[in-house]
PDB file of N, CA and C in Angstrom:
ATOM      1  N   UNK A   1      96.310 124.775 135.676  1.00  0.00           N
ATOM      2  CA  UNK A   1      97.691 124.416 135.429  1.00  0.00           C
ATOM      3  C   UNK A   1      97.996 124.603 133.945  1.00  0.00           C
ATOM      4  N   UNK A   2      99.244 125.328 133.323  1.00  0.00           N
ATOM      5  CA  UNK A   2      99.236 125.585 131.994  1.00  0.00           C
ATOM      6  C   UNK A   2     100.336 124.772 131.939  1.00  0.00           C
ATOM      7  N   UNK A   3     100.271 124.008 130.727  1.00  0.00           N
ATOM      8  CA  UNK A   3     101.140 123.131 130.261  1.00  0.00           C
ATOM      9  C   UNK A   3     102.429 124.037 128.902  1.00  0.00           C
ATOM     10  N   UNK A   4     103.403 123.654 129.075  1.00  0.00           N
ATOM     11  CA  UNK A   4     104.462 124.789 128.179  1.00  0.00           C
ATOM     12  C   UNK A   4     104.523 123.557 127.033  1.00  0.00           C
ATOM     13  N   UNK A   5     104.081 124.301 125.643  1.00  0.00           N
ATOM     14  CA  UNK A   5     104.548 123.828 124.387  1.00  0.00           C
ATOM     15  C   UNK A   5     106.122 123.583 124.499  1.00  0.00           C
ATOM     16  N   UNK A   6     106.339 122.614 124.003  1.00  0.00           N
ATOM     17  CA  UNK A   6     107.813 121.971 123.559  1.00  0.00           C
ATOM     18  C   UNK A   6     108.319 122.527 122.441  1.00  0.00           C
ATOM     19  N   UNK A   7     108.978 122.912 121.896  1.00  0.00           N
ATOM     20  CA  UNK A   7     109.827 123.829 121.377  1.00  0.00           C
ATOM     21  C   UNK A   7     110.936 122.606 120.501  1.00  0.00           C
ATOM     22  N   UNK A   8     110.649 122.506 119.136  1.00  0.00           N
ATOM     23  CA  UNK A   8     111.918 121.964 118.316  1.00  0.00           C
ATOM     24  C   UNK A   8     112.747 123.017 117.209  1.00  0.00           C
ATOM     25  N   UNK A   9     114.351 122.303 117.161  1.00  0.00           N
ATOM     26  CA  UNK A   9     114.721 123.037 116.300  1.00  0.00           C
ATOM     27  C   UNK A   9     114.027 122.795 114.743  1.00  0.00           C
ATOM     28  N   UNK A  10     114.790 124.035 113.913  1.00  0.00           N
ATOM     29  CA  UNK A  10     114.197 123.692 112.383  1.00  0.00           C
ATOM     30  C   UNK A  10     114.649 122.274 111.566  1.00  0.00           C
ATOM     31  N   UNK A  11     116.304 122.153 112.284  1.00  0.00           N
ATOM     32  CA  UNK A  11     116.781 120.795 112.191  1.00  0.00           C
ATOM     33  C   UNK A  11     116.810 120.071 112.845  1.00  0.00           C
ATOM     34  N   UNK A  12     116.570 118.695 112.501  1.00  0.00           N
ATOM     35  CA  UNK A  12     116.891 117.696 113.443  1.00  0.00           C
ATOM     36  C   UNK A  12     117.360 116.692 113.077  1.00  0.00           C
ATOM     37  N   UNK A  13     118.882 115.852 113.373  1.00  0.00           N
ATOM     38  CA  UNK A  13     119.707 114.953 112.699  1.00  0.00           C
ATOM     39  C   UNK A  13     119.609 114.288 113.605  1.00  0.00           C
ATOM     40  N   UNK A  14     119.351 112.778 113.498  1.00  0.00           N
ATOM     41  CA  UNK A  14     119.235 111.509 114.544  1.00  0.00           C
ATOM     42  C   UNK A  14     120.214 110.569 113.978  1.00  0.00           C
ATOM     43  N   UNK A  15     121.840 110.521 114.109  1.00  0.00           N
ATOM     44  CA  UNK A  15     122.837 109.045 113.650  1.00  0.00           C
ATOM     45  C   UNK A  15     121.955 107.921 114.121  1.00  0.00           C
ATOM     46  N   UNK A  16     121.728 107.022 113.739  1.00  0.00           N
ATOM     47  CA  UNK A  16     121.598 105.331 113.886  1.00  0.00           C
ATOM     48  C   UNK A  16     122.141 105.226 115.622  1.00  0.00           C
ATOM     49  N   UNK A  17     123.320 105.434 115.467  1.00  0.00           N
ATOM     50  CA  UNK A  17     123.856 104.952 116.816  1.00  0.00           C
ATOM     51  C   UNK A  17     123.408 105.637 117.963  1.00  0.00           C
ATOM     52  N   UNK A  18     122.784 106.786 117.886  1.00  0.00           N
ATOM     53  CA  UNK A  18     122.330 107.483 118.710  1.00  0.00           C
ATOM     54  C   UNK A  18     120.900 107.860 119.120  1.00  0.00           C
ATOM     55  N   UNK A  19     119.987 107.266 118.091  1.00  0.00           N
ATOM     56  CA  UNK A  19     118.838 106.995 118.699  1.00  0.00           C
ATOM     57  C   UNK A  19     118.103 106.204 119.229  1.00  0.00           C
ATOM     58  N   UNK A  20     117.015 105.880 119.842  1.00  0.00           N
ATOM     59  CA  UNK A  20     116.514 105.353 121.207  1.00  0.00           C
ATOM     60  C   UNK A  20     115.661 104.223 120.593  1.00  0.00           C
ATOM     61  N   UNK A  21     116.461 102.882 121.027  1.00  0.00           N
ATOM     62  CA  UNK A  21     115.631 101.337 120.787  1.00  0.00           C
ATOM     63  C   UNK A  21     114.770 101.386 122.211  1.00  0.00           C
ATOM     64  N   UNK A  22     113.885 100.933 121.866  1.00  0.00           N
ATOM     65  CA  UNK A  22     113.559 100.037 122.992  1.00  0.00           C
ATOM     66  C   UNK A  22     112.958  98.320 123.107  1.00  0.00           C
ATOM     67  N   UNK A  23     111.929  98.097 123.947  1.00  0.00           N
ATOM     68  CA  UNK A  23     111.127  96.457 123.278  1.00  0.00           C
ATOM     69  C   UNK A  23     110.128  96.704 124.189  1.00  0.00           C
ATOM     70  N   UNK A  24     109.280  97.366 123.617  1.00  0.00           N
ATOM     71  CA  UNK A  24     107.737  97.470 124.247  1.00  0.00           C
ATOM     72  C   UNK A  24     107.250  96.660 124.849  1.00  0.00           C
ATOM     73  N   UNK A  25     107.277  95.466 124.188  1.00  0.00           N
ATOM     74  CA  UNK A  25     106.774  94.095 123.945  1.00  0.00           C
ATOM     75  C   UNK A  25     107.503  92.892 123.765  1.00  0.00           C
ATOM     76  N   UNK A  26     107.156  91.808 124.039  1.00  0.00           N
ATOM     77  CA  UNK A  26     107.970  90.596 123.529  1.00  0.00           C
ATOM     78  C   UNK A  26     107.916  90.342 121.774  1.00  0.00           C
ATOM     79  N   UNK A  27     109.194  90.612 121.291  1.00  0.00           N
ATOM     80  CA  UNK A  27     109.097  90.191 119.971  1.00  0.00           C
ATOM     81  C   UNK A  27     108.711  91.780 119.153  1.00  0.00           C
ATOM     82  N   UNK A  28     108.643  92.902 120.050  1.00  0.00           N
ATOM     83  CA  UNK A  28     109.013  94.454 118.923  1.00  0.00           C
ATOM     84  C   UNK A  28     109.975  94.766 119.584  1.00  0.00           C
ATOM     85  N   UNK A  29     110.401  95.687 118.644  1.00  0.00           N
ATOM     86  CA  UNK A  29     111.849  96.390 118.974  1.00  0.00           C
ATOM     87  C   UNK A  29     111.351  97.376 118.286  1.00  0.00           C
ATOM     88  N   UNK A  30     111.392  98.485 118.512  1.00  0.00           N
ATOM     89  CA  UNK A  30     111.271  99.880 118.960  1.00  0.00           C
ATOM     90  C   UNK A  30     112.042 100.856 118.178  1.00  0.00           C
ATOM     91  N   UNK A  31     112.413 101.801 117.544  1.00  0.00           N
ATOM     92  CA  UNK A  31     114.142 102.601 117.457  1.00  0.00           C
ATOM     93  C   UNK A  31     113.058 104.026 116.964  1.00  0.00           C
ATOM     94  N   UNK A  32     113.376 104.940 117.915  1.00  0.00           N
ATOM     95  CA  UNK A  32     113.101 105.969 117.595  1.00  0.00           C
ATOM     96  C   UNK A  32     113.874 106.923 117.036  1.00  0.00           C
ATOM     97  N   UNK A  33     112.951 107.762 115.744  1.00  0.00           N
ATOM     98  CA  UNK A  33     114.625 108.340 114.910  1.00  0.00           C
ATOM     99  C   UNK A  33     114.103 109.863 114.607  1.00  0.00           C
ATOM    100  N   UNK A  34     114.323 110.651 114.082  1.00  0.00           N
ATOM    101  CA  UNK A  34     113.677 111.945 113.704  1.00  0.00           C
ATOM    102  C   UNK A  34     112.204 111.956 114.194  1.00  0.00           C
ATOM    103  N   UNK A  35     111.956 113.477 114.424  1.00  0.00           N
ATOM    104  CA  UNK A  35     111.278 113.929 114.635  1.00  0.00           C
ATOM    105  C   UNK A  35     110.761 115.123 115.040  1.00  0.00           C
ATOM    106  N   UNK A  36     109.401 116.366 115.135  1.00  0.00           N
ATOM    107  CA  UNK A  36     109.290 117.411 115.751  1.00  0.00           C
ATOM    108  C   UNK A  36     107.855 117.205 115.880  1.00  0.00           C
ATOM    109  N   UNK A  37     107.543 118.740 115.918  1.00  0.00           N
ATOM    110  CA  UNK A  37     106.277 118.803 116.500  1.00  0.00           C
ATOM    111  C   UNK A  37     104.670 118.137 115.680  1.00  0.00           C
ATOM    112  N   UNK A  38     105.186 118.336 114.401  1.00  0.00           N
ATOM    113  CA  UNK A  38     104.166 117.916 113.442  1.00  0.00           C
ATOM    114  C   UNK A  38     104.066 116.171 112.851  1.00  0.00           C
ATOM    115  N   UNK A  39     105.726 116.023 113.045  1.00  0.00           N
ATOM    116  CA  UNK A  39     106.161 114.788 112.135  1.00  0.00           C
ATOM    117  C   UNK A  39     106.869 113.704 112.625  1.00  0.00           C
ATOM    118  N   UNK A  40     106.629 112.254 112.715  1.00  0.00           N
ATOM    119  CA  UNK A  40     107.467 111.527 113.703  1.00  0.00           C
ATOM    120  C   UNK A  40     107.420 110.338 113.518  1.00  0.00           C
ATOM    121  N   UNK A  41     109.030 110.218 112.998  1.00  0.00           N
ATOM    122  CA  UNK A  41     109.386 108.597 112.103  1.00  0.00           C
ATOM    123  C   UNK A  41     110.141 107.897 113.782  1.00  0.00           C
ATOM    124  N   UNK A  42     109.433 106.488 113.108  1.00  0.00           N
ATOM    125  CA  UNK A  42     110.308 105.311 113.838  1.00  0.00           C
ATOM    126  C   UNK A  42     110.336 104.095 113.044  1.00  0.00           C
ATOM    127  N   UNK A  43     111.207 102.961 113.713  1.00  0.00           N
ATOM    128  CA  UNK A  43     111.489 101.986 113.380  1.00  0.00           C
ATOM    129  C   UNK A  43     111.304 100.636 114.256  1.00  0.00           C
ATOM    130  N   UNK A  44     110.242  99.687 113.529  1.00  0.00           N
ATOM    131  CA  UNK A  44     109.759  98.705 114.467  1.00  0.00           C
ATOM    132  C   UNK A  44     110.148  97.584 113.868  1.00  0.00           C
ATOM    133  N   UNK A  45     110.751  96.405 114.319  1.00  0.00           N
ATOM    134  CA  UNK A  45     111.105  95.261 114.048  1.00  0.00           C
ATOM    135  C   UNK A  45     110.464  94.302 115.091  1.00  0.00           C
ATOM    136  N   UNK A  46     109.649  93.058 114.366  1.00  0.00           N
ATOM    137  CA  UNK A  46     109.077  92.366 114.786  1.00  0.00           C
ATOM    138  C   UNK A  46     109.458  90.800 114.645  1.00  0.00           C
ATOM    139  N   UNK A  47     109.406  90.074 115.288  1.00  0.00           N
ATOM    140  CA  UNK A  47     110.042  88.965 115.039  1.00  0.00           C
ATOM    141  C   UNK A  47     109.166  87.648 114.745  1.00  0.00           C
ATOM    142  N   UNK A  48     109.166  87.090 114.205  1.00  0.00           N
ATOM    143  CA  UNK A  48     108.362  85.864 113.513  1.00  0.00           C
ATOM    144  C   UNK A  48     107.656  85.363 114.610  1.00  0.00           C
ATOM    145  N   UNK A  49     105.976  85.416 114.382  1.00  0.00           N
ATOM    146  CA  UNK A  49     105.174  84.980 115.286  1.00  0.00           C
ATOM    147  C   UNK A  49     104.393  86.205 116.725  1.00  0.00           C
ATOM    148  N   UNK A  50     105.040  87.315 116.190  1.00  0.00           N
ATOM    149  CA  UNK A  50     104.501  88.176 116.969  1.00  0.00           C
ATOM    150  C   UNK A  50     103.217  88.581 116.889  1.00  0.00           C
ATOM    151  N   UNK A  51     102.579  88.774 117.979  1.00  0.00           N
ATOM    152  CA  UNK A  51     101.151  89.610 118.046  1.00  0.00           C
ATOM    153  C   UNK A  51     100.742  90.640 118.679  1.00  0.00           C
ATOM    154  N   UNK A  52     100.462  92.025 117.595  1.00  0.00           N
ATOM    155  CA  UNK A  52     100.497  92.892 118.573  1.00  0.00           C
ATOM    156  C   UNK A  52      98.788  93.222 119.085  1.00  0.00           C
ATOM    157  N   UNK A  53      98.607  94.324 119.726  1.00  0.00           N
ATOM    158  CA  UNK A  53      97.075  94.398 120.458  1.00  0.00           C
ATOM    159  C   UNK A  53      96.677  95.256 119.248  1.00  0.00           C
ATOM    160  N   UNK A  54      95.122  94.705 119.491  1.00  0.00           N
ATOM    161  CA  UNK A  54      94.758  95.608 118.606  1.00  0.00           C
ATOM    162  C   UNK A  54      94.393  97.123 119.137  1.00  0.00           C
ATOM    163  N   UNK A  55      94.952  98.232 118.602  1.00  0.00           N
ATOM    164  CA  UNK A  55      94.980  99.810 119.174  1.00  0.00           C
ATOM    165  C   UNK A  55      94.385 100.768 118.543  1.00  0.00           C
ATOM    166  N   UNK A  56      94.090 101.456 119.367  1.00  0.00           N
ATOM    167  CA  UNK A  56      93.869 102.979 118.501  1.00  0.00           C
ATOM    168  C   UNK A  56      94.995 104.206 119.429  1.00  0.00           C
ATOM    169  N   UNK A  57      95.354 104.800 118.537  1.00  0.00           N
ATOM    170  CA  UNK A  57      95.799 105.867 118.923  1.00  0.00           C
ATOM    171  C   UNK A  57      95.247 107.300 118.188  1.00  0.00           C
ATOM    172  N   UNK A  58      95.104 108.269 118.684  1.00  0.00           N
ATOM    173  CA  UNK A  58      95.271 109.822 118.027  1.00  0.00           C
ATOM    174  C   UNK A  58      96.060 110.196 116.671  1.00  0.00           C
ATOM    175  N   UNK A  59      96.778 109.651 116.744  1.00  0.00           N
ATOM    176  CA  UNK A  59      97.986 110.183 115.037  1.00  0.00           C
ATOM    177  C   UNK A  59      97.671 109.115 114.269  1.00  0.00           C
ATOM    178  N   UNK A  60      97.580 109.977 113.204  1.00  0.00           N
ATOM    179  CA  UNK A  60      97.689 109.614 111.335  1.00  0.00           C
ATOM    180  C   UNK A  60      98.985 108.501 111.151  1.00  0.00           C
ATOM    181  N   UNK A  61      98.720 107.700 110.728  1.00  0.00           N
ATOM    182  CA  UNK A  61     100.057 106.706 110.541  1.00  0.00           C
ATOM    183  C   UNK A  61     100.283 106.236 109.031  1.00  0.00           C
ATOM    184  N   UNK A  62     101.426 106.316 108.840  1.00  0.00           N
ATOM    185  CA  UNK A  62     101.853 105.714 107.538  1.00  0.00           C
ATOM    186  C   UNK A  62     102.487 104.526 107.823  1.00  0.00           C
ATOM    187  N   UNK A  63     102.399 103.184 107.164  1.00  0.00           N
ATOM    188  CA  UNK A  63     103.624 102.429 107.159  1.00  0.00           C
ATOM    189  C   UNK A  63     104.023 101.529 105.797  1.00  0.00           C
ATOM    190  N   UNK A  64     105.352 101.708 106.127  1.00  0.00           N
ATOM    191  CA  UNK A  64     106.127 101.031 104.757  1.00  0.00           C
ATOM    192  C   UNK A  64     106.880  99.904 105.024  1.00  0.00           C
ATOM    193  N   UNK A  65     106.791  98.511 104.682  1.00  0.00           N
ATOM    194  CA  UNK A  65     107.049  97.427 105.021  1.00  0.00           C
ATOM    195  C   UNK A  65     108.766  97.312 104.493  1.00  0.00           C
ATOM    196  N   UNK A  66     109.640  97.392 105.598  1.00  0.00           N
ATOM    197  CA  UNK A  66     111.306  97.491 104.428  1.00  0.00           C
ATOM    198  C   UNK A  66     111.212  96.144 104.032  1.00  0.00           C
ATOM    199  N   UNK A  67     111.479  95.203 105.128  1.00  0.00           N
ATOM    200  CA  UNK A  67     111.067  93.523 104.221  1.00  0.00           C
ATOM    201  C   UNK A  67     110.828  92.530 105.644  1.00  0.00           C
ATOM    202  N   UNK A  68     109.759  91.505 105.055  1.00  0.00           N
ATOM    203  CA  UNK A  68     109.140  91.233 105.753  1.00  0.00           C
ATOM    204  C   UNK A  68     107.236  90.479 104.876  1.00  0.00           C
ATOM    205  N   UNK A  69     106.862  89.902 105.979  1.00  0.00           N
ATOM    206  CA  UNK A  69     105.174  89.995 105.928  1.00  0.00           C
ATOM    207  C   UNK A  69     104.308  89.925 107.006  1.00  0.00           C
ATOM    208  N   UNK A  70     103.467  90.725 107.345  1.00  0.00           N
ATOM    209  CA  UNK A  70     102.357  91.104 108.356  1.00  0.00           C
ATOM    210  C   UNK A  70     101.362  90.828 107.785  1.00  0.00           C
ATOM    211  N   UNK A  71     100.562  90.320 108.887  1.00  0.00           N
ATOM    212  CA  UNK A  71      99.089  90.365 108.585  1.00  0.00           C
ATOM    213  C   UNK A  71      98.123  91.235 109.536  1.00  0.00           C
ATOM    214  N   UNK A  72      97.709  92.543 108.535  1.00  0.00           N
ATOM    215  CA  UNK A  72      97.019  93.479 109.277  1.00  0.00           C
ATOM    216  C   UNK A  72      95.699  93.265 109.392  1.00  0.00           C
ATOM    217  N   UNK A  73      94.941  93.752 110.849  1.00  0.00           N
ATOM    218  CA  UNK A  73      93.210  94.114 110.675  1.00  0.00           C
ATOM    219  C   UNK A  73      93.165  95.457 111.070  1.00  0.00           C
ATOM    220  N   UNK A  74      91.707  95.782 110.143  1.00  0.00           N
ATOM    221  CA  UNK A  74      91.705  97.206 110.510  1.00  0.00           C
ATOM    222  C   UNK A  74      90.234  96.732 110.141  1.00  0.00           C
ATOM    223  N   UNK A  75      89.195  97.848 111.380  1.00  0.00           N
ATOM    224  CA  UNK A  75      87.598  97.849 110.624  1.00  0.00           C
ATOM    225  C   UNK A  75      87.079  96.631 110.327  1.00  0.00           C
ATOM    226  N   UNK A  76      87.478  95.574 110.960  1.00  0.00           N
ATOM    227  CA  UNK A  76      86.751  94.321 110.120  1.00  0.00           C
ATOM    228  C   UNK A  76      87.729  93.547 109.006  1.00  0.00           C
ATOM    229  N   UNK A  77      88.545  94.406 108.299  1.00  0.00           N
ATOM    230  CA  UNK A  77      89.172  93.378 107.563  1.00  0.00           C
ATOM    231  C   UNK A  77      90.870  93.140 107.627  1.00  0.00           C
ATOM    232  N   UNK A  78      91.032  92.522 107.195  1.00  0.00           N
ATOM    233  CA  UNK A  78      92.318  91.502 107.668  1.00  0.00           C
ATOM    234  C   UNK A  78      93.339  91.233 105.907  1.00  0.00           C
ATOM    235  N   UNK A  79      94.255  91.817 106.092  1.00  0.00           N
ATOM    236  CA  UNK A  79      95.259  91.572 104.725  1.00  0.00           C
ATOM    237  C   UNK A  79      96.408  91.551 104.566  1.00  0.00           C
ATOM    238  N   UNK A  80      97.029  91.100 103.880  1.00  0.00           N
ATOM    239  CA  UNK A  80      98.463  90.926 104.105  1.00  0.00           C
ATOM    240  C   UNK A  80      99.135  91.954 103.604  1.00  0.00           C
ATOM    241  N   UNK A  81     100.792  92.361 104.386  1.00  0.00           N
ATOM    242  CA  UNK A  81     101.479  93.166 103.587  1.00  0.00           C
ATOM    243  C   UNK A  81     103.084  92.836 103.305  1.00  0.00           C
ATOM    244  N   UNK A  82     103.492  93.171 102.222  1.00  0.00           N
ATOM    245  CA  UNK A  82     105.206  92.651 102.272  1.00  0.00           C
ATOM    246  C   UNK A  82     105.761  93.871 101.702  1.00  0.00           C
ATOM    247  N   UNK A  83     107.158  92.816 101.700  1.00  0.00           N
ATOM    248  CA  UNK A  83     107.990  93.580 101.220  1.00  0.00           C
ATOM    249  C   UNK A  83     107.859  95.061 100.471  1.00  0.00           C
ATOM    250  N   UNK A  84     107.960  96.123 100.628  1.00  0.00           N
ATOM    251  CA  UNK A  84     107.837  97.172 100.051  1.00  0.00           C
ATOM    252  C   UNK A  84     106.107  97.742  99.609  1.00  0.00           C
ATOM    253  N   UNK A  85     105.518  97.183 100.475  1.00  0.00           N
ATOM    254  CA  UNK A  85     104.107  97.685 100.584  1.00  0.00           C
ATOM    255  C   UNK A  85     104.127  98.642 101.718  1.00  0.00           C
ATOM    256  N   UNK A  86     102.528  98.958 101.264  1.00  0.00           N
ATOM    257  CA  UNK A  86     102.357 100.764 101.938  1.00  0.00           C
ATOM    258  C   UNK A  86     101.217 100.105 102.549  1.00  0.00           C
ATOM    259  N   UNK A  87     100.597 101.005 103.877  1.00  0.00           N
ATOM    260  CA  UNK A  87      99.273 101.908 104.290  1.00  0.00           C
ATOM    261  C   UNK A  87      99.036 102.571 105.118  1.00  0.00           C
ATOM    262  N   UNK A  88      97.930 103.553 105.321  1.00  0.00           N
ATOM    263  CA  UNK A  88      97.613 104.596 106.164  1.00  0.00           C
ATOM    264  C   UNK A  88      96.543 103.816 107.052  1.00  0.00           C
ATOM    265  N   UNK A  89      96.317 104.802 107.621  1.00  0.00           N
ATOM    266  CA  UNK A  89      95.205 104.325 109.274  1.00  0.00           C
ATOM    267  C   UNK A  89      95.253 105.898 109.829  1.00  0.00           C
ATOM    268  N   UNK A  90      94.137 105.637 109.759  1.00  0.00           N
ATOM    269  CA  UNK A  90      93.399 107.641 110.375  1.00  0.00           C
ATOM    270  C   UNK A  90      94.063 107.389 111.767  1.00  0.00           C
ATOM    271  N   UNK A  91      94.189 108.397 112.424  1.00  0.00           N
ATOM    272  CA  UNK A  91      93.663 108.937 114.354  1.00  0.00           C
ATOM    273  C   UNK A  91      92.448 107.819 114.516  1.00  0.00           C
ATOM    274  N   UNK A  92      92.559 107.405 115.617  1.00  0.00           N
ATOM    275  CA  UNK A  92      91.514 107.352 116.054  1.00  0.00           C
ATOM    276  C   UNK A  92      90.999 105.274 115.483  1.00  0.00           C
ATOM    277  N   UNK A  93      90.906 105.525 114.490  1.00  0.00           N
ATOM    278  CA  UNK A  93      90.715 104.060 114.054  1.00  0.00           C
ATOM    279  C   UNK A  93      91.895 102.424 114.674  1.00  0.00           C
ATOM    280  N   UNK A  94      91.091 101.834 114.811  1.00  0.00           N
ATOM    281  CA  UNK A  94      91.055 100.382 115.552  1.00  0.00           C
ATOM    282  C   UNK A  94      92.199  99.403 114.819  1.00  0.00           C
ATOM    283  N   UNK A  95      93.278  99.418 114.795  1.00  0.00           N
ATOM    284  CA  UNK A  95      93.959  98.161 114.136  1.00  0.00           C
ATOM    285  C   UNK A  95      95.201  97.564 114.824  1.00  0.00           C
ATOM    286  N   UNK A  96      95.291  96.355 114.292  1.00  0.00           N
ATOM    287  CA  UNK A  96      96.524  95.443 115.182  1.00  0.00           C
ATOM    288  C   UNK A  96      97.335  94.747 113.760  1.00  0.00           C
ATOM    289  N   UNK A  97      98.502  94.086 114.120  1.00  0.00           N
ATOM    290  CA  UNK A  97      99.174  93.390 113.316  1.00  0.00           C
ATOM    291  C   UNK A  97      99.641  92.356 113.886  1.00  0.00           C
ATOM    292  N   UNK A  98     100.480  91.484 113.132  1.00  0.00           N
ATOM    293  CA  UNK A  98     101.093  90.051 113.573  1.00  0.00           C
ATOM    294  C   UNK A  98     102.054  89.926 112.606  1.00  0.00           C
ATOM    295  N   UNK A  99     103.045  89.224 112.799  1.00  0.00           N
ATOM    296  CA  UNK A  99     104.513  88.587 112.257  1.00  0.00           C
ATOM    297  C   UNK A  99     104.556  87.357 111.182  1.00  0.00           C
ATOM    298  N   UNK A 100     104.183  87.508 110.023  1.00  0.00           N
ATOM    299  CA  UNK A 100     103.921  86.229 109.780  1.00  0.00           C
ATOM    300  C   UNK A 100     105.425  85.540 109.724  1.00  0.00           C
ATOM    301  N   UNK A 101     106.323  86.774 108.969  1.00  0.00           N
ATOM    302  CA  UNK A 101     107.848  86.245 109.405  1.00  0.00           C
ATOM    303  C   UNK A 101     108.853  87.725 109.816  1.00  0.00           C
ATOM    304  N   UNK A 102     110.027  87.311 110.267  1.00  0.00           N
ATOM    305  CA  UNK A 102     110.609  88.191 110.803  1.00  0.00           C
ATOM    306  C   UNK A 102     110.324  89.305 109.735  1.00  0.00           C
ATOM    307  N   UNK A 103     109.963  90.991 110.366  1.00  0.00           N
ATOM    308  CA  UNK A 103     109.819  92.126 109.833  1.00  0.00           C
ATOM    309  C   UNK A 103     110.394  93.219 110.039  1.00  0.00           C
ATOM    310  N   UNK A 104     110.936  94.326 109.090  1.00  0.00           N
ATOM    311  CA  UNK A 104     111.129  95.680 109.372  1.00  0.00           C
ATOM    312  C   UNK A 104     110.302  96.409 108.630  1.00  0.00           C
ATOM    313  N   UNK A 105     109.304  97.492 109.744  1.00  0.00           N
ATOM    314  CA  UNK A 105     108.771  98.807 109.000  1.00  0.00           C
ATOM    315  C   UNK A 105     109.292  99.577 109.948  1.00  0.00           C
ATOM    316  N   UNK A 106     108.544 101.110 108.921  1.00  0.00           N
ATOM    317  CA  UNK A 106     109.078 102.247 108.875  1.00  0.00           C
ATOM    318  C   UNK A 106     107.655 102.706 109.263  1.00  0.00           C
ATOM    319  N   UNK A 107     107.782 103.493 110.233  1.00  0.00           N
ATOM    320  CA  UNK A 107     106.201 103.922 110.656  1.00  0.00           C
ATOM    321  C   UNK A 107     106.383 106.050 110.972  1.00  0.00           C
ATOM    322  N   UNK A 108     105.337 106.091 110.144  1.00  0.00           N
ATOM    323  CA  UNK A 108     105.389 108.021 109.964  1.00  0.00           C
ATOM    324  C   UNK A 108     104.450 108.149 110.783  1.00  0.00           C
ATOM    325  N   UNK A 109     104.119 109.053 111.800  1.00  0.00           N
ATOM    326  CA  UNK A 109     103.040 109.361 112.651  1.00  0.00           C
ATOM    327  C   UNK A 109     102.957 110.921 112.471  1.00  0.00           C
ATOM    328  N   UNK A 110     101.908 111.776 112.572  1.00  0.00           N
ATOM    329  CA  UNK A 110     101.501 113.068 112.940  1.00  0.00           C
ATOM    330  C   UNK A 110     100.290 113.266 113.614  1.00  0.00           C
ATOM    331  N   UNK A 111     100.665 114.088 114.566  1.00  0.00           N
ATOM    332  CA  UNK A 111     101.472 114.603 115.225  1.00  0.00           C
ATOM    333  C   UNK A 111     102.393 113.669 115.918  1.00  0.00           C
ATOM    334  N   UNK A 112     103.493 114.528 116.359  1.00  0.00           N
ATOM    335  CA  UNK A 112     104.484 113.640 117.201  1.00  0.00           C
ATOM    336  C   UNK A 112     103.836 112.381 118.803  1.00  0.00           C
ATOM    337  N   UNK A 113     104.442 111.704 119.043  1.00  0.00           N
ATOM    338  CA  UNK A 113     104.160 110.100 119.551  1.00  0.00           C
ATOM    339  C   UNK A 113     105.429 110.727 120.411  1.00  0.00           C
ATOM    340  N   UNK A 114     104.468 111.370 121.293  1.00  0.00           N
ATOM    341  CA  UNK A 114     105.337 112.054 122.611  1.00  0.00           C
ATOM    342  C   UNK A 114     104.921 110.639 123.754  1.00  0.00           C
ATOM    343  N   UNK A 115     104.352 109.959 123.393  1.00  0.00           N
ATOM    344  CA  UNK A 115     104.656 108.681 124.542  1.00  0.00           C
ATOM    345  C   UNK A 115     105.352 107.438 124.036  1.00  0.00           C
ATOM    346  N   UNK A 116     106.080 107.516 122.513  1.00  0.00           N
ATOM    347  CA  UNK A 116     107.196 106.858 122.571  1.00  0.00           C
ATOM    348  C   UNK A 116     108.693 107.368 123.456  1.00  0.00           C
ATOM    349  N   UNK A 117     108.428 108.784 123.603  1.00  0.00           N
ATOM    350  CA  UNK A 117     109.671 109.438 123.800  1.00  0.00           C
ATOM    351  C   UNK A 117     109.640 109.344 125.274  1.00  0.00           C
ATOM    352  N   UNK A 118     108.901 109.431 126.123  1.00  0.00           N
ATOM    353  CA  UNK A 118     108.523 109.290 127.511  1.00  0.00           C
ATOM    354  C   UNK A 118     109.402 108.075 128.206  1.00  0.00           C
TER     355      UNK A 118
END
């Protein structure tokens, strides 16, 4: 069975009002915004007291805390992040987060997170 590559334009403009929230979970909210084949931003809001599982996925992740504080584990260790803090997490590697109070990040993935879009 051959599977057909997905095909994006060179541009891609996502308005606010027009891209895709969802709530995975009790206490995330979801908003999917730009994206293509290589590169793929979203927006997760978490609400005070949340816990998410701890995961691994395949894609490279960036995240940038807009405001807020989490407490991340990754590998064994456990640290806090706020307001306007950064970090990465390979493919493949083990980490979860929690809410210490209501949060917004900004999460970069590569390759594209074709099972947010699903």
């Amino acid at each position: 069975m051959e599977t057909q590559a997905k095909t994006f334009p060179d541009l891609v403009v996502v308005p606010r009002e027009q891209s895709k929230q969802t709530e995975p979970e009790r206490g995330l909210k979801r908003r999917v915004l730009a994206y293509n084949e290589k590169l793929f931003l979203a927006e997760h809001e978490m609400t005070k007291g949340w816990a998410g599982t701890v995961h691994s996925h395949p894609h490279d992740q960036i995240v940038y805390i807009v405001h807020g504080h989490l407490r991340v584990s990754c590998q064994g260790t456990t640290f806090d992040v706020r307001t306007g803090d950064t970090f990465v997490v390979r493919g493949g590697v083990e980490h979860g987060a929690s809410a210490i109070e209501d949060s917004l990040v900004v999460d970069v993935f590569t390759p594209w997170r074709e099972d947010y879009v699903r």
